[in-house]
N, C-alpha and C. Protein backbone atom coordinates (compact mmCIF):
# COMPACT_ATOMS: atom_id res chain seq x y z
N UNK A 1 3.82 -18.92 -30.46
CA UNK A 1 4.44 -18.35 -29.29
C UNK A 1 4.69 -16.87 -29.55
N UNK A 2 3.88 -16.01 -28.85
CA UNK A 2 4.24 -14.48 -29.03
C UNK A 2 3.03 -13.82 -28.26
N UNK A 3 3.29 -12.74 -27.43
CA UNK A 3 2.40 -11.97 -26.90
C UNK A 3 2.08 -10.99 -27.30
N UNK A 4 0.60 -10.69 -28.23
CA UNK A 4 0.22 -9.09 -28.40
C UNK A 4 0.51 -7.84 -27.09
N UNK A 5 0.59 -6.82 -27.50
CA UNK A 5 0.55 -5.76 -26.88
C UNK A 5 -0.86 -6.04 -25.80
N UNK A 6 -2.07 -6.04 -26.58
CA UNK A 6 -3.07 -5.68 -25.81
C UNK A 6 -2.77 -7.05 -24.95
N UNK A 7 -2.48 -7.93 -25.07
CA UNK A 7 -2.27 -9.04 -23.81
C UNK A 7 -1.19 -8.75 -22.84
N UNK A 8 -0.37 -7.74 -22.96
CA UNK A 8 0.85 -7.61 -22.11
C UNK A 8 -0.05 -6.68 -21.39
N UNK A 9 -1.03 -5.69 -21.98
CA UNK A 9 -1.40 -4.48 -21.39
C UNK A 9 -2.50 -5.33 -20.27
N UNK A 10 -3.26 -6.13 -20.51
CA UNK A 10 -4.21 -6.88 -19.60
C UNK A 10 -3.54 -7.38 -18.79
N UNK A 11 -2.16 -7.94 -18.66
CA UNK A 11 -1.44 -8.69 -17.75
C UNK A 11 -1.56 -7.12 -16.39
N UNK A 12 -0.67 -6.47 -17.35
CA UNK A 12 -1.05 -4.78 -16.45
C UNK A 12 -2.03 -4.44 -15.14
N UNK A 13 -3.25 -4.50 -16.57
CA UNK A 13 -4.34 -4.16 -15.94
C UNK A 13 -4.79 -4.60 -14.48
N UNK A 14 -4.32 -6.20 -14.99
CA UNK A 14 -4.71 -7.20 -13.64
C UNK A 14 -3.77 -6.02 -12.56
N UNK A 15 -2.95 -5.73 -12.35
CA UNK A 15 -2.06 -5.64 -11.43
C UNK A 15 -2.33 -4.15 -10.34
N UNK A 16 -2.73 -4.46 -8.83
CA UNK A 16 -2.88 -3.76 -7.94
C UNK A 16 -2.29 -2.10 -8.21
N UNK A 17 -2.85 -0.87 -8.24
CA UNK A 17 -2.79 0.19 -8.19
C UNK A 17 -1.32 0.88 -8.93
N UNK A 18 -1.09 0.39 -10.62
CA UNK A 18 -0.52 0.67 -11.40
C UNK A 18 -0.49 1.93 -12.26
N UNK A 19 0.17 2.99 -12.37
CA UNK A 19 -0.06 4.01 -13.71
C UNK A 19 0.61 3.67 -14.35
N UNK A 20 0.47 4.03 -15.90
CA UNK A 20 0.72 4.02 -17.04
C UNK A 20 0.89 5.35 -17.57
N UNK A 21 2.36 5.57 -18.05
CA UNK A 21 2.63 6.48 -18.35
C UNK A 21 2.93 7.00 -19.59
N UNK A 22 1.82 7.42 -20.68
CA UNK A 22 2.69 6.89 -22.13
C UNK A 22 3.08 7.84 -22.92
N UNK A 23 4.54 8.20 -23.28
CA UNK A 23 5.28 8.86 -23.88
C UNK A 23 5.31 8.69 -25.47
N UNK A 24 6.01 9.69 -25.97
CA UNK A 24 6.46 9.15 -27.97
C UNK A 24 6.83 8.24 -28.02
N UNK A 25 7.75 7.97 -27.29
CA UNK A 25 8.56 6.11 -27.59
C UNK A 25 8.40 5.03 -26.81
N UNK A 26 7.73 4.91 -25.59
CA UNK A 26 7.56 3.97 -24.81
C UNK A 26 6.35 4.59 -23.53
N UNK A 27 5.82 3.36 -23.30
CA UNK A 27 5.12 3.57 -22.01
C UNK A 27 6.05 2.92 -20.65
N UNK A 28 6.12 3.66 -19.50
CA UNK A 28 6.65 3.89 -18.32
C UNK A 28 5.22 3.01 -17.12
N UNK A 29 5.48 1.83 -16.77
CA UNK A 29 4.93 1.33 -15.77
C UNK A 29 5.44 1.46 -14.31
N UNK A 30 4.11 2.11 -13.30
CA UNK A 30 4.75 2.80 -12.25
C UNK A 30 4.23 1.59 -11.22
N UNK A 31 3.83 1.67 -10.05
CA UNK A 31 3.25 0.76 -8.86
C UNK A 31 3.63 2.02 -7.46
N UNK A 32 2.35 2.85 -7.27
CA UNK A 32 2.54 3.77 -6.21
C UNK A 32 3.66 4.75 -6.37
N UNK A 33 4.23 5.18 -7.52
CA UNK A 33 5.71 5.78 -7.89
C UNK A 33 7.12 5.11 -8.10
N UNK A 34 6.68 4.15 -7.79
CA UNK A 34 8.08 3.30 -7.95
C UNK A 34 7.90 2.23 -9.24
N UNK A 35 9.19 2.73 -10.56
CA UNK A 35 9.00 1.80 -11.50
C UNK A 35 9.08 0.18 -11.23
N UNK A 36 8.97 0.02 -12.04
CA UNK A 36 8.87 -1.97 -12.43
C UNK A 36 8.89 -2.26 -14.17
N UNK A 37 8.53 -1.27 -14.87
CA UNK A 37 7.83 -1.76 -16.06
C UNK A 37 8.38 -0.81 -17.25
N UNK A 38 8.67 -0.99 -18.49
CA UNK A 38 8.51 -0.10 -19.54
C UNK A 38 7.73 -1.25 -20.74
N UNK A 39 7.12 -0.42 -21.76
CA UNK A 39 7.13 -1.27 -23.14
C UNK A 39 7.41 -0.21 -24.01
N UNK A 40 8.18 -1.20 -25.48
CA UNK A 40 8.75 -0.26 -26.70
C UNK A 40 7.85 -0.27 -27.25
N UNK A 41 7.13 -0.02 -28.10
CA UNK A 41 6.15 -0.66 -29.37
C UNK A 41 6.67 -0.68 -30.90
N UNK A 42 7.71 0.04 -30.86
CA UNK A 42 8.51 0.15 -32.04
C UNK A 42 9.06 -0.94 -32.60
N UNK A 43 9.53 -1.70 -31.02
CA UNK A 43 10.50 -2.96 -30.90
C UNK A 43 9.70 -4.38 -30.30
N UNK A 44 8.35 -3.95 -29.65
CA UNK A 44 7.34 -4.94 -29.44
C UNK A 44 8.41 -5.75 -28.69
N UNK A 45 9.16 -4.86 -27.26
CA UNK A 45 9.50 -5.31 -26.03
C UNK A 45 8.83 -4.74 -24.93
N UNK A 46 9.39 -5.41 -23.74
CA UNK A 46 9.23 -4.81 -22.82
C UNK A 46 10.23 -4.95 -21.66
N UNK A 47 10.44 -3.91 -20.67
CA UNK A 47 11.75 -3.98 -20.34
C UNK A 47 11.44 -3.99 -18.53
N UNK A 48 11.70 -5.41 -17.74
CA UNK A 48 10.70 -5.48 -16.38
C UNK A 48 12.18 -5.64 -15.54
N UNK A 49 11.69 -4.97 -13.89
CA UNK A 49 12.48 -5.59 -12.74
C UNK A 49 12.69 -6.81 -12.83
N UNK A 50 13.57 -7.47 -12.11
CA UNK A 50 14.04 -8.76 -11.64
C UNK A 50 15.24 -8.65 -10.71
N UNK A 51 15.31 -10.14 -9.99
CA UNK A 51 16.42 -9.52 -9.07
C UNK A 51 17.58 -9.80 -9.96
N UNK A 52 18.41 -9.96 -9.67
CA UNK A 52 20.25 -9.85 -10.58
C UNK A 52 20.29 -11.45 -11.19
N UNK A 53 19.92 -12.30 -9.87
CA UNK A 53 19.84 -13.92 -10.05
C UNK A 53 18.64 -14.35 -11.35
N UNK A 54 18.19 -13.93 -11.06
CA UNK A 54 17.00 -14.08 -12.02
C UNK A 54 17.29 -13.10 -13.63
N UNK A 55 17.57 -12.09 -13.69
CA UNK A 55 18.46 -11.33 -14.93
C UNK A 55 19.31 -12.72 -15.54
N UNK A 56 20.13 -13.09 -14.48
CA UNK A 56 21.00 -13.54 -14.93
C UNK A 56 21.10 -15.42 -15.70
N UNK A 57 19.64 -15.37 -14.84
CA UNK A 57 19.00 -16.73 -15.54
C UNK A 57 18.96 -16.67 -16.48
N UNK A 58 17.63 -15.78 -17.00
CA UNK A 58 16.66 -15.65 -17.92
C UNK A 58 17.69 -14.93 -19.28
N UNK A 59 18.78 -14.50 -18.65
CA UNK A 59 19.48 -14.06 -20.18
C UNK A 59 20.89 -15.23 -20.64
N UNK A 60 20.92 -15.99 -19.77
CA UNK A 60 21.98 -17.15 -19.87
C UNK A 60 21.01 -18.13 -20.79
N UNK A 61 19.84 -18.55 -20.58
CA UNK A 61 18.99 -19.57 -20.53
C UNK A 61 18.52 -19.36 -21.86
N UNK A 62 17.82 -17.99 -22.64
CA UNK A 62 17.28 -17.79 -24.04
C UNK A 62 17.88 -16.07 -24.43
N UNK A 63 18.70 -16.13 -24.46
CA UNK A 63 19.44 -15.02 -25.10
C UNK A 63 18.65 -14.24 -26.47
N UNK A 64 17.84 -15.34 -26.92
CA UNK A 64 17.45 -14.88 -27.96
C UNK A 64 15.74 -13.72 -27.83
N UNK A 65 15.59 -14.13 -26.16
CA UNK A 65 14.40 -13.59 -26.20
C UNK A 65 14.20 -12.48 -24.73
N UNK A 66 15.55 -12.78 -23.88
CA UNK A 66 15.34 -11.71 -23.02
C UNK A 66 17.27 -11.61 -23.22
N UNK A 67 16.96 -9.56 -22.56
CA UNK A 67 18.23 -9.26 -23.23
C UNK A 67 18.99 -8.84 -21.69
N UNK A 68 20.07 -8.64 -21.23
CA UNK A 68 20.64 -7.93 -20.35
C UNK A 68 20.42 -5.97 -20.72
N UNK A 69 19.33 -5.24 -19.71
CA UNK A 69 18.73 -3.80 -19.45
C UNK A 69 20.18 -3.44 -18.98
N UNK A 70 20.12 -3.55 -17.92
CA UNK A 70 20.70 -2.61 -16.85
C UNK A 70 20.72 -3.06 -15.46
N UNK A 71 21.55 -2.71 -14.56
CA UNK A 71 21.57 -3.01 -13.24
C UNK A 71 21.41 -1.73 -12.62
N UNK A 72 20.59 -1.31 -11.27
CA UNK A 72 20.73 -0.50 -10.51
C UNK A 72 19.77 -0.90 -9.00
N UNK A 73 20.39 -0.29 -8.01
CA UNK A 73 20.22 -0.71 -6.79
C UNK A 73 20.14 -2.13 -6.19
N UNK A 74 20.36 -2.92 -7.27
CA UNK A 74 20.78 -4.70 -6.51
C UNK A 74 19.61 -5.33 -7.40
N UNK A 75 19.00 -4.59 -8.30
CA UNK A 75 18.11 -4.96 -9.21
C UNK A 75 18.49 -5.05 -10.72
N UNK A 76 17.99 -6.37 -11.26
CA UNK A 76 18.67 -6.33 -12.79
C UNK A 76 17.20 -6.22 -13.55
N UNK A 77 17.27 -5.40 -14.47
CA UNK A 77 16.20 -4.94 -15.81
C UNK A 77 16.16 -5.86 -16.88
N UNK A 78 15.32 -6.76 -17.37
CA UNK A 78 15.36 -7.91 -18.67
C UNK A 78 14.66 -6.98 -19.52
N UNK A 79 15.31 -6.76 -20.78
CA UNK A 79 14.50 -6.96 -22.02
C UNK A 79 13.91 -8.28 -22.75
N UNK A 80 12.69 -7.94 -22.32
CA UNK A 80 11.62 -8.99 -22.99
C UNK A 80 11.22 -9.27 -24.41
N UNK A 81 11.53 -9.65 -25.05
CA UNK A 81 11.04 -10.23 -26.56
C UNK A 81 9.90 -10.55 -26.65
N UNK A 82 8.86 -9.84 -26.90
CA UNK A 82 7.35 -10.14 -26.55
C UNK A 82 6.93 -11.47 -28.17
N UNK A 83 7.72 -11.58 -28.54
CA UNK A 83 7.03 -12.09 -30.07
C UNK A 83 7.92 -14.05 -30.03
N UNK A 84 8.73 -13.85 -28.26
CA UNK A 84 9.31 -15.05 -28.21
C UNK A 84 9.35 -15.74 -26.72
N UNK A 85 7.68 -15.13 -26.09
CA UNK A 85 7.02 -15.49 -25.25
C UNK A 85 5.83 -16.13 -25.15
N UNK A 86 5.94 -16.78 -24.02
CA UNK A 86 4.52 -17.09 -23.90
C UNK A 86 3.68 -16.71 -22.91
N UNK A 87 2.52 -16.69 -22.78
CA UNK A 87 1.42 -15.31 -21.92
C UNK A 87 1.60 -15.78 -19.99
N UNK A 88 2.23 -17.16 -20.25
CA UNK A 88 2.09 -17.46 -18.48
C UNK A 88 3.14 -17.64 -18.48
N UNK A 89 4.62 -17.17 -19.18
CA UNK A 89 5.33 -17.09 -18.79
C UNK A 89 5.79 -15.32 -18.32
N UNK A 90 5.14 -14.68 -19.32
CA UNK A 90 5.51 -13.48 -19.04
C UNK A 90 4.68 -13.30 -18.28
N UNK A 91 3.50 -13.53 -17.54
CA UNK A 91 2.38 -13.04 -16.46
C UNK A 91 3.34 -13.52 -15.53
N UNK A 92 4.09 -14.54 -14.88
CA UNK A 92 5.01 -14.98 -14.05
C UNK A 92 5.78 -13.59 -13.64
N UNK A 93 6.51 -13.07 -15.03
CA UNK A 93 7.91 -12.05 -14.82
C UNK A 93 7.35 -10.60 -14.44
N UNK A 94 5.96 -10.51 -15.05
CA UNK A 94 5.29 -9.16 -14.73
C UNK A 94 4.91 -9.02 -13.63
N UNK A 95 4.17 -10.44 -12.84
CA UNK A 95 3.99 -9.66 -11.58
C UNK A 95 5.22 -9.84 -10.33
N UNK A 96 6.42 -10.61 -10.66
CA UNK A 96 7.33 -10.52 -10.14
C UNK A 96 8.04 -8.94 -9.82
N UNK A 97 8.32 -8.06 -11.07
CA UNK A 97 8.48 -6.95 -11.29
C UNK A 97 7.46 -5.80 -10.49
N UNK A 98 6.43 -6.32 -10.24
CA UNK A 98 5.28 -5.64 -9.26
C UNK A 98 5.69 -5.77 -8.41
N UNK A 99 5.90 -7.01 -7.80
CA UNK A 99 5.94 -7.34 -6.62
C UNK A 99 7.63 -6.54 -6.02
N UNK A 100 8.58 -6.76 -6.87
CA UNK A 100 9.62 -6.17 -6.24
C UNK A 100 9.94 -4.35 -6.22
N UNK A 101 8.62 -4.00 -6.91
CA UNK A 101 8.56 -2.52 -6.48
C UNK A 101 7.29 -2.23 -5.79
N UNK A 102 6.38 -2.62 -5.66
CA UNK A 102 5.02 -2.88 -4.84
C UNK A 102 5.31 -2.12 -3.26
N UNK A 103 5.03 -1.37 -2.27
CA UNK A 103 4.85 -1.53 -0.89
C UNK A 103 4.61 -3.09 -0.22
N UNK A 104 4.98 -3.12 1.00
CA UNK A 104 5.08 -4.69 1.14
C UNK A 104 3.66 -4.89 1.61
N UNK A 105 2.56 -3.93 2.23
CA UNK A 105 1.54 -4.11 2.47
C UNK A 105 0.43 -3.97 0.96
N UNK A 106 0.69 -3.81 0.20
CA UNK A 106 0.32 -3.91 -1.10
C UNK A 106 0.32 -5.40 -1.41
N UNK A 107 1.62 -5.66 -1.88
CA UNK A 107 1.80 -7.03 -1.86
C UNK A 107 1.12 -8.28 -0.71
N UNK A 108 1.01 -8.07 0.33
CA UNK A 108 0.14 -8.35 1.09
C UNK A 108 -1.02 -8.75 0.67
N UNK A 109 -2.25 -7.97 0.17
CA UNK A 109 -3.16 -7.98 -0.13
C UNK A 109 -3.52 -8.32 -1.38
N UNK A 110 -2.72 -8.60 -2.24
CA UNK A 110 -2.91 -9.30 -3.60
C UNK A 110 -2.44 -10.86 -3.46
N UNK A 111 -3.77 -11.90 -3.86
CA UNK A 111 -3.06 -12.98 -4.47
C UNK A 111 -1.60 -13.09 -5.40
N UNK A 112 -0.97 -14.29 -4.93
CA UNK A 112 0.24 -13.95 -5.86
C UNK A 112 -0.58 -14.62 -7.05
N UNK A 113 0.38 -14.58 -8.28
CA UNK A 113 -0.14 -15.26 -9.44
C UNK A 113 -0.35 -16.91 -9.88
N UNK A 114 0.78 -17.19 -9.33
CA UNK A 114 1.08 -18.12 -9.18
C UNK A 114 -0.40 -18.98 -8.39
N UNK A 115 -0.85 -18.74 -7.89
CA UNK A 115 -1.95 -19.24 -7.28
C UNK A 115 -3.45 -18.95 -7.64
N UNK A 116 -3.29 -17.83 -8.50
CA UNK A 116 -4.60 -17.06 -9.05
C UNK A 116 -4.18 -16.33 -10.19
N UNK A 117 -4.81 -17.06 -11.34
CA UNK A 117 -4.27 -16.50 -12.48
C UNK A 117 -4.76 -15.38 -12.94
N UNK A 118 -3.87 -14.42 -13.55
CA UNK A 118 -3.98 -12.74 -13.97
C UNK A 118 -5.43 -12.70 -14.28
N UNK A 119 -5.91 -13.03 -14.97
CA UNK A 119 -7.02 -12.80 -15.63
C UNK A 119 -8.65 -13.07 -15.03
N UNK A 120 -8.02 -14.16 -14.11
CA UNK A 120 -9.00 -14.48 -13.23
C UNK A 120 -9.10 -13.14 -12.13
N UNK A 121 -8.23 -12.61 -11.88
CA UNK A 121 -7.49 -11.28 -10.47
C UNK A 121 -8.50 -10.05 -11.03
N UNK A 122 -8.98 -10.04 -12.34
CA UNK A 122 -8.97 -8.94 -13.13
C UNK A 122 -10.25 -7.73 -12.10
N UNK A 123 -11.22 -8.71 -11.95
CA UNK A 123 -11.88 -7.66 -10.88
C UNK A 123 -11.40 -7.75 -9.62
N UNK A 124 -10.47 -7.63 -9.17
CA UNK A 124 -9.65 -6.67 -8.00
C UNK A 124 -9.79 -5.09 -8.17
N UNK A 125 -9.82 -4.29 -7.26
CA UNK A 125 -9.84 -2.85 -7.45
C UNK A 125 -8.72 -3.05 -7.06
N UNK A 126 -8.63 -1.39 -7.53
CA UNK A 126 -6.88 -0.71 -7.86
C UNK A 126 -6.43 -1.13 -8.97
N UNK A 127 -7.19 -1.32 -10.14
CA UNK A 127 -6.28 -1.80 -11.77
C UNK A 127 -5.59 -0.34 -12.06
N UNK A 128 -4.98 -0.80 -13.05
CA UNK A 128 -4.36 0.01 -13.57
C UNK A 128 -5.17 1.52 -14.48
N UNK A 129 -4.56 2.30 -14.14
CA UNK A 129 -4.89 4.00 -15.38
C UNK A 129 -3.82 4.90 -16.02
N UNK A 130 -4.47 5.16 -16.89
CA UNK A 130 -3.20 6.00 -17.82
C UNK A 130 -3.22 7.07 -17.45
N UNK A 131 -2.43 7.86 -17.12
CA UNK A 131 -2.33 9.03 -16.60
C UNK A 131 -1.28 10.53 -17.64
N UNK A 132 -1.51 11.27 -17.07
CA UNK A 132 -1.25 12.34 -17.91
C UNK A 132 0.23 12.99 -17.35
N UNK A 133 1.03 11.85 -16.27
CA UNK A 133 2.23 12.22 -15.45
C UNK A 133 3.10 12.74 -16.38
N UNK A 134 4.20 13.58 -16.05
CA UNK A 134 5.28 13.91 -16.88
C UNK A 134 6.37 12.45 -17.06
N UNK A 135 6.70 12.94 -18.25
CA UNK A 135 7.52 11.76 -18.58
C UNK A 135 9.03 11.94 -17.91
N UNK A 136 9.51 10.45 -17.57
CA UNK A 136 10.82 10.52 -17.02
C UNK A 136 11.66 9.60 -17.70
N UNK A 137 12.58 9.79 -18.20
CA UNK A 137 13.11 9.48 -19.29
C UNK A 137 13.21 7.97 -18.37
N UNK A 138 13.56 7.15 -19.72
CA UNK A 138 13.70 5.38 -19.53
C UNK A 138 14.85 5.51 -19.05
N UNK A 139 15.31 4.37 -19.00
CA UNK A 139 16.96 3.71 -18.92
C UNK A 139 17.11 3.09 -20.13
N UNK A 140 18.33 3.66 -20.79
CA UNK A 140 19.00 3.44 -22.13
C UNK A 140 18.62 1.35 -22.57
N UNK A 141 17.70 1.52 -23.54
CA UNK A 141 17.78 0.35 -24.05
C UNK A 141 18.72 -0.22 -25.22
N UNK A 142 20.02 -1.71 -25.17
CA UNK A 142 20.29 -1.99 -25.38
C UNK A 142 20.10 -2.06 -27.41
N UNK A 143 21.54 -1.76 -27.92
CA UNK A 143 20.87 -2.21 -29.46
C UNK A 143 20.82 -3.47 -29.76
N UNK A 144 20.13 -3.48 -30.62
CA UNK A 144 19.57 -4.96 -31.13
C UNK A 144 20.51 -5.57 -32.24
């Protein structure tokens, strides 16, 4: 049970008209300008949207593998434990995190996952690119 990087990054890839933004300490996942996404690599996390209910699941439920981020605008941030996951569970939380920063006509036009698995989605246009955007600082991650 544990997800490589390059498998978190393909979960990505799958996902409708994404940049990637990658800084010294973390990469910044965007969807049309609006975040959803970070990963550490230092810490081999990653830190996704969710709504508050769902934060509040997923950090009651395995404490040991997703952490309480941050709250802002009615949205709660999980730190993900990538090394105490599994790949269709975190493809579940990633494109959830899309989806709740996505345009709603975006979302529209993508299978959800749940019905069409990431990998299968992969030739959809609009994948993801790394881009050369200025960096905007994260939201303070929790110590370990």
């Amino acid at each position: 049970m544990a997800v490589h990087a390059h498998d978190f990054f393909r979960l990505v890839d799958a996902l409708a008209d994404v940049d990637q933004a990658k800084g010294d300490q973390y990469t910044t996942l965007t969807v049309r300008g609006k975040r959803f996404g970070y990963y550490w690599p230092r810490t081999h996390t990653a830190g996704l949207k969710q709504t508050l209910s769902e934060q509040r699941a997923l950090v009651a439920e395995r404490p040991d593998v997703f952490e309480e981020q941050f709250t802002a605008g009615g949205f709660g941030w999980v730190v993900v434990h990538l090394d105490g996951i599994e790949l269709d569970e975190l493809s579940e939380l990633v494109f959830e995190a899309w989806r709740l920063s996505a345009p709603e006509e975006l979302v529209a036009e993508v299978p959800d996952w749940a019905e069409q698995p990431p990998l299968q989605a992969r030739s959809r246009a609009g994948r993801s690119r790394s881009t050369g955007s200025p960096r905007r600082s994260a939201p303070p991650r929790p110590a370990r």
